[in-house]
PDB file of N, CA and C in Angstrom:
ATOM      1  N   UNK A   1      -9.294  24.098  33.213  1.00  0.00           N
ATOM      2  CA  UNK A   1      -9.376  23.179  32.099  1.00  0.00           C
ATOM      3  C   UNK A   1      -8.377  23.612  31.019  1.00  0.00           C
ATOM      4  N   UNK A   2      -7.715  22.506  30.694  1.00  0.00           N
ATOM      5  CA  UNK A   2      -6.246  22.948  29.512  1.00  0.00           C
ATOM      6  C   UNK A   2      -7.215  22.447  28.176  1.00  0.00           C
ATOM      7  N   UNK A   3      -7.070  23.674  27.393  1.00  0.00           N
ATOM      8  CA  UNK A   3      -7.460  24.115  25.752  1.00  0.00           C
ATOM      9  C   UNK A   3      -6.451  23.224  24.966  1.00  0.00           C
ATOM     10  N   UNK A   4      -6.822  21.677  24.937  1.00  0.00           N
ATOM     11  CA  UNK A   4      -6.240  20.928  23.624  1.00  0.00           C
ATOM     12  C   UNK A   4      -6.275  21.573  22.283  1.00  0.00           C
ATOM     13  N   UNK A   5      -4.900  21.499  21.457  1.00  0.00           N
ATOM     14  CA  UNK A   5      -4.835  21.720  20.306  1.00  0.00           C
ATOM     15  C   UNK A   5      -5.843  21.242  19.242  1.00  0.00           C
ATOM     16  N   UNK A   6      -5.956  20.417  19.150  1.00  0.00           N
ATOM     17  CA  UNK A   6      -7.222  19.843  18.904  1.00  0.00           C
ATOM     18  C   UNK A   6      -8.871  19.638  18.841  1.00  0.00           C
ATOM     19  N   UNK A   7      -8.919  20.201  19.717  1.00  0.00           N
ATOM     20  CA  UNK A   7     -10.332  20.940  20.121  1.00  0.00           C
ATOM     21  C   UNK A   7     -10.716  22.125  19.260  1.00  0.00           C
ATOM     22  N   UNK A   8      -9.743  22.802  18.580  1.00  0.00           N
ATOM     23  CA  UNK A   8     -10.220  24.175  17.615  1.00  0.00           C
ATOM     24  C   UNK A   8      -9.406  23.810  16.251  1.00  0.00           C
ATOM     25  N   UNK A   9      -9.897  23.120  15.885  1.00  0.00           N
ATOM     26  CA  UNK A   9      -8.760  22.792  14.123  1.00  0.00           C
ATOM     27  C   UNK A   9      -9.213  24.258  13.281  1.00  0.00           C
ATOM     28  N   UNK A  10      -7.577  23.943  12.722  1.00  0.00           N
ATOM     29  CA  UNK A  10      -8.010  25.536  11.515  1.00  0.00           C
ATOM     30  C   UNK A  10      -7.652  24.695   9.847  1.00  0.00           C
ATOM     31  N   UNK A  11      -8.515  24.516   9.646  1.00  0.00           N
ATOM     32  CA  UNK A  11      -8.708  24.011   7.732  1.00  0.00           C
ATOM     33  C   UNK A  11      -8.510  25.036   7.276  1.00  0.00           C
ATOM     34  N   UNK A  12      -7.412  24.924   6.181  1.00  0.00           N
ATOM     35  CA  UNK A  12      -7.026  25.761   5.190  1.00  0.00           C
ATOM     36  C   UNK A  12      -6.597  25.306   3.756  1.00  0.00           C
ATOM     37  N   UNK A  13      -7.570  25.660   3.187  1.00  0.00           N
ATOM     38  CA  UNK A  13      -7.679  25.493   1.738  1.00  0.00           C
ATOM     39  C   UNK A  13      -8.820  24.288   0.895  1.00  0.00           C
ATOM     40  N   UNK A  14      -9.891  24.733   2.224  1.00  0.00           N
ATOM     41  CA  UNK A  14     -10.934  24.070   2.504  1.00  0.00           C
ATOM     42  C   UNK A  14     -12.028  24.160   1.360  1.00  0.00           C
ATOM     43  N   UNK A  15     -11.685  25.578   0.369  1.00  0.00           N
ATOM     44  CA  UNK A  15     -12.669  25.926  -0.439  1.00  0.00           C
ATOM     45  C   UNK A  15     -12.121  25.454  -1.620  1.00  0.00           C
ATOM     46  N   UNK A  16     -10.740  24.550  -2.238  1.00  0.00           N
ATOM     47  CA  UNK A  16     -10.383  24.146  -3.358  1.00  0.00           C
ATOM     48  C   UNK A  16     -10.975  22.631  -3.315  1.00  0.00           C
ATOM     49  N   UNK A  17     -11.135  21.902  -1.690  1.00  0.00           N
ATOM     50  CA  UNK A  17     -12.043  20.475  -2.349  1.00  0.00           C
ATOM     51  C   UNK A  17     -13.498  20.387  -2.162  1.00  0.00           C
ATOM     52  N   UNK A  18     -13.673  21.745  -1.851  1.00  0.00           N
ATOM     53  CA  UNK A  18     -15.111  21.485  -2.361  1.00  0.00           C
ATOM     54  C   UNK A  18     -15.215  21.869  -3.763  1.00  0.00           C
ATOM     55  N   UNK A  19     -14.318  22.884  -4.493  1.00  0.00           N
ATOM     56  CA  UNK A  19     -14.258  22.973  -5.946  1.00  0.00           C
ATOM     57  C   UNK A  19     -14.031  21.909  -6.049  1.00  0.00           C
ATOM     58  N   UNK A  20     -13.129  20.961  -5.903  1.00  0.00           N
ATOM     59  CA  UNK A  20     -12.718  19.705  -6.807  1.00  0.00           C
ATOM     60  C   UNK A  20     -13.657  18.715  -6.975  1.00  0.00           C
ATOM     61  N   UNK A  21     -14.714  19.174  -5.928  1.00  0.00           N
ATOM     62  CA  UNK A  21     -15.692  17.975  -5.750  1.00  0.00           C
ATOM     63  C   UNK A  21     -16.823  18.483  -6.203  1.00  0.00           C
ATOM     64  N   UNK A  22     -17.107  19.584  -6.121  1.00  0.00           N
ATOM     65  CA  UNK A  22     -18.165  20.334  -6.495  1.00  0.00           C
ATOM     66  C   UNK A  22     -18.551  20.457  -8.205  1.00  0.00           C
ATOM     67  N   UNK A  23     -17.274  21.216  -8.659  1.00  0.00           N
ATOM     68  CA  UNK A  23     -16.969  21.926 -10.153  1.00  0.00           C
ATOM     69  C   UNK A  23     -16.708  20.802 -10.953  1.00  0.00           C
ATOM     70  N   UNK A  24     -16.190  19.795 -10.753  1.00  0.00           N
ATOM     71  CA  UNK A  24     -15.649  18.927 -11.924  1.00  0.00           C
ATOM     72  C   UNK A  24     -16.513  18.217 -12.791  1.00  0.00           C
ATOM     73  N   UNK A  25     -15.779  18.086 -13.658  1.00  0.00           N
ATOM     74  CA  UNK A  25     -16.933  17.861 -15.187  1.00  0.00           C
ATOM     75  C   UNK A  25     -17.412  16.001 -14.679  1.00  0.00           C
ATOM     76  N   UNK A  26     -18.833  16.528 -15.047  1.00  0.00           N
ATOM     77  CA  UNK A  26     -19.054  14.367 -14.800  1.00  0.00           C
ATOM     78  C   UNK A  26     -18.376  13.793 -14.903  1.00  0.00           C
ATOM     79  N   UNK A  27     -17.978  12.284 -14.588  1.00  0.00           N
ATOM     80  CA  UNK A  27     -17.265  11.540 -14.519  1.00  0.00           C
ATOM     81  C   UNK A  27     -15.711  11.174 -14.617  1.00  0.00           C
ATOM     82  N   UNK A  28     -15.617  12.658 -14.167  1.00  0.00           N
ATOM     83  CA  UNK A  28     -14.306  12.751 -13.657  1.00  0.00           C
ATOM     84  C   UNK A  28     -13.727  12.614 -12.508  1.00  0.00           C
ATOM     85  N   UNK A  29     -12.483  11.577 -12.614  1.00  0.00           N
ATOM     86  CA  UNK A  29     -12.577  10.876 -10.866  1.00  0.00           C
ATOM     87  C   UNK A  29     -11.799  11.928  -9.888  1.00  0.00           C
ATOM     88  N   UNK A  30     -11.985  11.810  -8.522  1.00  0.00           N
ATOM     89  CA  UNK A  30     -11.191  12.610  -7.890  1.00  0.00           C
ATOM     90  C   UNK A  30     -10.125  11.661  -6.723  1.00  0.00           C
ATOM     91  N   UNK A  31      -8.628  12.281  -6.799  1.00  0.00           N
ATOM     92  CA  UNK A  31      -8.096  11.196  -6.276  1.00  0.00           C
ATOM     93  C   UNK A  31      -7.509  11.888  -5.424  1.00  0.00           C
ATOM     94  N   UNK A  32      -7.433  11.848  -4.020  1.00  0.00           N
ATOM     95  CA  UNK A  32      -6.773  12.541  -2.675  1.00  0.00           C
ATOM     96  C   UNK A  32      -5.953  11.606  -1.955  1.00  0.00           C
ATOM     97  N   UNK A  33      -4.955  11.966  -1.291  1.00  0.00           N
ATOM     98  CA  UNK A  33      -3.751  11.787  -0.960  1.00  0.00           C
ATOM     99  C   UNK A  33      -3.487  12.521   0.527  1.00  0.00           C
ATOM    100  N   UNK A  34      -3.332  11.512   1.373  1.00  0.00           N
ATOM    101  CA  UNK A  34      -3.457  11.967   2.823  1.00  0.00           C
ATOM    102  C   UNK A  34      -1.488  12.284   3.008  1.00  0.00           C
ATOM    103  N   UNK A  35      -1.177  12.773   3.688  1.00  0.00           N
ATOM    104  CA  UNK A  35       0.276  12.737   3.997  1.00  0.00           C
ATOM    105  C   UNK A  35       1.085  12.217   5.040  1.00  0.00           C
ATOM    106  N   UNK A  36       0.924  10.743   5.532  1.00  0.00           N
ATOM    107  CA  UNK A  36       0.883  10.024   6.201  1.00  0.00           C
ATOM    108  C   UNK A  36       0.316   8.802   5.825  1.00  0.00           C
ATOM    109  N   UNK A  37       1.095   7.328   6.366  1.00  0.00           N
ATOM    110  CA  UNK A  37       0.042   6.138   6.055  1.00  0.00           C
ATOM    111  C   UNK A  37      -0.791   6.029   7.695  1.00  0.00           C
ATOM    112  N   UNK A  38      -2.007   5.534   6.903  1.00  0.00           N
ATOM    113  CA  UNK A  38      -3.172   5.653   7.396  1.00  0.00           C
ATOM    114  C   UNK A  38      -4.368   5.316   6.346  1.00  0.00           C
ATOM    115  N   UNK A  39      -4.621   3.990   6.807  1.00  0.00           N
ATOM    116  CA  UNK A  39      -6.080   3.788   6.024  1.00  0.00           C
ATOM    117  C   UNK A  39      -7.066   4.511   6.015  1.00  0.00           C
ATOM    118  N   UNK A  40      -7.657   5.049   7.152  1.00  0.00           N
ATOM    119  CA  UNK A  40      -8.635   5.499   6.784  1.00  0.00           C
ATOM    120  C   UNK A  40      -8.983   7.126   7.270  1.00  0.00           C
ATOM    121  N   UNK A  41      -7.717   7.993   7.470  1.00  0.00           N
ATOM    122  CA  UNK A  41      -7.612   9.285   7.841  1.00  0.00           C
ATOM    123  C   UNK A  41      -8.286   9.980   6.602  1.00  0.00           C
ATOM    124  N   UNK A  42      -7.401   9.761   5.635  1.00  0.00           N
ATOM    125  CA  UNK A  42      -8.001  10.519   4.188  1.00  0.00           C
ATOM    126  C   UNK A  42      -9.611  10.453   4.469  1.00  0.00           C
ATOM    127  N   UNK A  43     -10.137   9.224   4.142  1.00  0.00           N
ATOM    128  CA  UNK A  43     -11.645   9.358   4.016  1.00  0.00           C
ATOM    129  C   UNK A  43     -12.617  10.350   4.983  1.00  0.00           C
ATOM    130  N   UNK A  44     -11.851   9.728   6.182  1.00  0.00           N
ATOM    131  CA  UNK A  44     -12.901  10.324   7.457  1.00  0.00           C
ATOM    132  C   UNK A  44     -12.456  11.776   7.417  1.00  0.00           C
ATOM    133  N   UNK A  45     -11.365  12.323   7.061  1.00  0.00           N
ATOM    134  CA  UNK A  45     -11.285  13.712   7.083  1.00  0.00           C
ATOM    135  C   UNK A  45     -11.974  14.200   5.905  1.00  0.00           C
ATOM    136  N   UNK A  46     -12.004  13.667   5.220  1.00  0.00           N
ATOM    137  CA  UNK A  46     -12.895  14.405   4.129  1.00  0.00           C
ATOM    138  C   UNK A  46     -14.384  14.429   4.422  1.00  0.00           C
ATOM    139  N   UNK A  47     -14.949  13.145   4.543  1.00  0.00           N
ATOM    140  CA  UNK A  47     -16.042  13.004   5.203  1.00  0.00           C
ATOM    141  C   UNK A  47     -16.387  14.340   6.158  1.00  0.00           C
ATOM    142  N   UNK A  48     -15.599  14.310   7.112  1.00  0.00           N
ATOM    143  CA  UNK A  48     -16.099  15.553   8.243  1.00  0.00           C
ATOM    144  C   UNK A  48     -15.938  17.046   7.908  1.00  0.00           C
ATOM    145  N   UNK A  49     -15.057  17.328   6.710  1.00  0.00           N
ATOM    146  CA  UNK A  49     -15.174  18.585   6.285  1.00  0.00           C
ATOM    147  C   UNK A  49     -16.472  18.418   5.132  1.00  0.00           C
ATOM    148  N   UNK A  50     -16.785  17.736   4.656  1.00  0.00           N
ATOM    149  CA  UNK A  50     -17.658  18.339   3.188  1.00  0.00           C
ATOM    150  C   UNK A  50     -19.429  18.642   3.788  1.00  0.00           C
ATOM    151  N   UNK A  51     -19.983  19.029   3.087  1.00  0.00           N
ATOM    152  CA  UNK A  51     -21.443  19.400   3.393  1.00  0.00           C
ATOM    153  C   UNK A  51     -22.642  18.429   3.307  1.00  0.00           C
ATOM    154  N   UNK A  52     -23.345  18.059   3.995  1.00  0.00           N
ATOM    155  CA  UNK A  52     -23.710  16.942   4.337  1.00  0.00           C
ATOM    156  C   UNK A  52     -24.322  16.251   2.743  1.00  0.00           C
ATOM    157  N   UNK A  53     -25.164  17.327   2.037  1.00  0.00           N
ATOM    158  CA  UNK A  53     -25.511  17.135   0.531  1.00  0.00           C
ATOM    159  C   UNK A  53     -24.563  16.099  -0.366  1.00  0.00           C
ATOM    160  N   UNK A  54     -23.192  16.644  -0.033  1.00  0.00           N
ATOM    161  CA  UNK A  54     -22.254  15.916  -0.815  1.00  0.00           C
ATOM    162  C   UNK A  54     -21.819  14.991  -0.617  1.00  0.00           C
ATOM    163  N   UNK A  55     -21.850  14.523   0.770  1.00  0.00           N
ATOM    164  CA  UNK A  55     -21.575  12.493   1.476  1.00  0.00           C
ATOM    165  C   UNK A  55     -23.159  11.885   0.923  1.00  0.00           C
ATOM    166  N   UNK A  56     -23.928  12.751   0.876  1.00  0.00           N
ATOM    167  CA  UNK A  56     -25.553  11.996   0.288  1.00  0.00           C
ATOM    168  C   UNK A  56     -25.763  11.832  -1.134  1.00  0.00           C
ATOM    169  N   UNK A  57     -25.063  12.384  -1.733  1.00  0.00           N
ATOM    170  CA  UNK A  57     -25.040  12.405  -2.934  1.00  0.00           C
ATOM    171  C   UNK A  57     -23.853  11.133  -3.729  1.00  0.00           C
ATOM    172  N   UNK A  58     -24.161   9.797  -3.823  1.00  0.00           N
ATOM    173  CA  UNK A  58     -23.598   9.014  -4.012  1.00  0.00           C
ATOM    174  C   UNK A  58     -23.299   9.181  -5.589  1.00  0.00           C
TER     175      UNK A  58
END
């Protein structure tokens, strides 16, 4: 069986958006920027890195 690149992702710098999302003063917006067009990469990658608390927390 061939080990896709893909199959083991390495996130790095994984602990500054959960600060950004975490730490920031109320109603302060947060605005992310995928590097590539793509509707909906940004979201769903964020989505799948953050902690489930924080997609529940509307």
């Amino acid at each position: 069986m061939v080990d896709a690149p893909f199959s083991h992702p390495k996130v790095y710098g994984l602990e500054k958006l959960h600060s950004a999302l975490l730490e920031r003063p109320k109603g302060k917006p947060l605005l992310t920027v995928s590097n590539h067009v793509a509707s909906m990469d940004d979201p769903l990658v964020i989505a799948s890195l953050l902690p489930p608390h924080v997609l529940l927390d509307a």
